[in-house]
Protein backbone atom coordinates (compact mmCIF):
# COMPACT_ATOMS: atom_id res chain seq x y z
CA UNK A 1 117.30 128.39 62.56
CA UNK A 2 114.93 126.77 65.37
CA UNK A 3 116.16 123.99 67.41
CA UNK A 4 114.26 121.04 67.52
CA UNK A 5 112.74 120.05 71.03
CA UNK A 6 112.89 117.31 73.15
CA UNK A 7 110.38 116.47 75.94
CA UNK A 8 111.43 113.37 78.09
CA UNK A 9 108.96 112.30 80.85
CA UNK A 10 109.86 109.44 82.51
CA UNK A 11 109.09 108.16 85.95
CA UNK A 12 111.87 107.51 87.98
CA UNK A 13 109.87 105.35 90.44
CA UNK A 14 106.17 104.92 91.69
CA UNK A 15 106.46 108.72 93.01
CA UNK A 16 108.41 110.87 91.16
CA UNK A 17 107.93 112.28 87.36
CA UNK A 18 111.33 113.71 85.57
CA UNK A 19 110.32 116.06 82.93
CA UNK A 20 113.43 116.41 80.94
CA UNK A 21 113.43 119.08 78.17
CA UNK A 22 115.30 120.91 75.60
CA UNK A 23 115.33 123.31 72.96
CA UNK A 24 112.59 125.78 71.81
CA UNK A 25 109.48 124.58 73.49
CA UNK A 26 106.42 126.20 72.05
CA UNK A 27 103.55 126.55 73.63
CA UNK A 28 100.99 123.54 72.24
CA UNK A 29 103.73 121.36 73.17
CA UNK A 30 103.87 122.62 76.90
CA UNK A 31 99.67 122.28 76.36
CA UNK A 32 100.54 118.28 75.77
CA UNK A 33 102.61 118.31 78.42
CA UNK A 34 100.15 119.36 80.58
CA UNK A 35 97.77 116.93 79.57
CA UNK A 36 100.29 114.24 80.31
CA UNK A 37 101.27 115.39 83.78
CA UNK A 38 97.86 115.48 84.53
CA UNK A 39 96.58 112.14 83.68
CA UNK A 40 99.61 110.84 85.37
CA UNK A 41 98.60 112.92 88.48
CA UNK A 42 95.11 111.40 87.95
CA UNK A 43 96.69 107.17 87.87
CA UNK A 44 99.34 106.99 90.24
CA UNK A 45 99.61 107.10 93.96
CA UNK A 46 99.68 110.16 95.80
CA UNK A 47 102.09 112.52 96.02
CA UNK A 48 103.80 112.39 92.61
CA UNK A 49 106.48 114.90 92.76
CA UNK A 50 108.13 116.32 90.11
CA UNK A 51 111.75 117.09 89.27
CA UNK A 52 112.10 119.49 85.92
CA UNK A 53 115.37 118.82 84.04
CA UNK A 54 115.38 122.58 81.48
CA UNK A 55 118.71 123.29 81.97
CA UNK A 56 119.12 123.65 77.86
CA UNK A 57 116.02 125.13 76.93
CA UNK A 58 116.91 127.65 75.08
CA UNK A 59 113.26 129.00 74.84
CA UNK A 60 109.65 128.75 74.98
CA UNK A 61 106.18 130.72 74.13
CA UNK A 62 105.75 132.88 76.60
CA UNK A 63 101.70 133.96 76.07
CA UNK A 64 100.85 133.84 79.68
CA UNK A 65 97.61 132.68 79.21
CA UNK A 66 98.50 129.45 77.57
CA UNK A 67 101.37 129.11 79.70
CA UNK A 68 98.97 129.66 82.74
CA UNK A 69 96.94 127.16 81.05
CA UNK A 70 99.64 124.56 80.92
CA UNK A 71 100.41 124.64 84.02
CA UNK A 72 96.82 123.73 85.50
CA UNK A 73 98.66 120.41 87.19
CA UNK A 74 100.53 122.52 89.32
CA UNK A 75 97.14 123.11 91.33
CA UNK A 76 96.29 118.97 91.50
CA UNK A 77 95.90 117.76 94.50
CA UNK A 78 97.96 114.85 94.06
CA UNK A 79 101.10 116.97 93.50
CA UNK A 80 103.62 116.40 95.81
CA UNK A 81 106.98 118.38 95.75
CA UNK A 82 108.25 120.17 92.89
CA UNK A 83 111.90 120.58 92.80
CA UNK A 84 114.14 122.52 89.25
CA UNK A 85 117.28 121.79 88.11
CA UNK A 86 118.98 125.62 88.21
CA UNK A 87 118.37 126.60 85.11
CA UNK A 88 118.60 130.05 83.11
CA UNK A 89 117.20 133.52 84.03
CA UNK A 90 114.47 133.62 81.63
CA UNK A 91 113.55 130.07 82.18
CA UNK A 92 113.23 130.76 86.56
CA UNK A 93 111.12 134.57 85.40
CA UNK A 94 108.99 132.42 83.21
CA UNK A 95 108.43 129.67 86.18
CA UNK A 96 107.91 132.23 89.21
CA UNK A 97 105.24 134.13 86.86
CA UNK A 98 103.22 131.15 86.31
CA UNK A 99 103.25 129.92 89.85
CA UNK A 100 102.45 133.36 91.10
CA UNK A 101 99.52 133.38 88.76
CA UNK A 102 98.36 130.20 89.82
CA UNK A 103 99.17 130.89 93.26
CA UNK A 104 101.46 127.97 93.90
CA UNK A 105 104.43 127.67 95.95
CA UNK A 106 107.89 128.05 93.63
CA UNK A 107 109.80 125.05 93.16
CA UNK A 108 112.57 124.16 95.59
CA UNK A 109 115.91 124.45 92.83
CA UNK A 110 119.20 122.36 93.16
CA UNK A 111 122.22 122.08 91.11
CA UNK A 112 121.90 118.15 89.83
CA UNK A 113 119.62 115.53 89.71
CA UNK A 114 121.34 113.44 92.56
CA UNK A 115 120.62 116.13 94.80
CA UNK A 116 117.10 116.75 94.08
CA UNK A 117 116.42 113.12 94.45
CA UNK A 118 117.82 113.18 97.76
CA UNK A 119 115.55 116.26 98.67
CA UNK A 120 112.24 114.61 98.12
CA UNK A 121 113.77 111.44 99.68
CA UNK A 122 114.16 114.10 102.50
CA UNK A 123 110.57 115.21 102.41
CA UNK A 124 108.98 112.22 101.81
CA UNK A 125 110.11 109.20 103.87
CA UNK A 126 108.16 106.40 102.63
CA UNK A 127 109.94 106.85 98.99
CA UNK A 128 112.23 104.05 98.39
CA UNK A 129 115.61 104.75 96.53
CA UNK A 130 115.79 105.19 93.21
C-alpha cells in the first residue's frame, strides 16, 4: 500500500519558501517541484531562502540523476539560506548526495520550524518577522 503525498509550498513572507512534504514522493513530482522553486527563485526578491519541512516522508525515488536534476535550484543565484527540519537517515543521505553532486553547501538542520525561522532572521537582518 503507497501513501499518498503531499507537497505544501507556501511562502511564509517576501523571503522565505516552506516546502512542506509528506509521504512517498516520487521522482516527477520532486521534477515539479523543481520547476516551482525555480520560477519562484526567478519572481521574487533576492535571497529567497528555503526551510524544508520532510519530517514524514516516508520515501522518495532515489535515481540520482533525476534527483540531481531536481535539484538544479539549489545552484540559483537567488538562493539564499537553506535550512531542514531534522528529519530521517535516509532522507539527510539522500540530501547530502545531491548537494555534494551539485556541489552546494548542506543545509543548516534544526529541530522545529520556530527555530529555523529565527536562524535566517539571524543571517539575514533586513527580514521582517514572520
Amino acid at each position: 500500500m503507497h501513501t499518498k503525498s503531499t507537497i505544501i509550498l507556501r511562502i511564509l513572507n517576501e523571503r522565505v519558501l516552506l516546502i512542506d512534504t509528506s509521504g512517498i514522493i516520487d521522482l516527477e513530482t520532486l521534477l515539479h517541484i523543481n520547476e516551482t522553486v525555480l520560477h519562484t527563485l526567478d519572481t521574487v526578491n533576492a535571497p529567497l531562502h528555503i526551510i524544508y519541512n520532510d519530517i514524514n516522508v516516508s520515501g522518495f525515488g532515489t535515481d540520482v540523476s533525476t534527483l540531481t536534476r531536481a535539484s538544479v535550484y539549489l545552484t540559483h543565484p537567488n538562493l539564499g539560506l537553506c535550512v531542514c527540519l531534522r528529519s530521517t537517515r535516509l532522507v539527510a543521505f539522500m540530501r547530502r548526495l545531491t548537494c555534494k553532486l551539485l556541489t552546494t553547501s548542506m543545509p543548516h538542520t534544526v529541530d522545529t520550524l520556530d527555530e529555523a525561522v529565527r536562524l535566517l532572521q539571524q543571517y539575514d537582518h533586513t527580514m521582517r518577522s514572520t
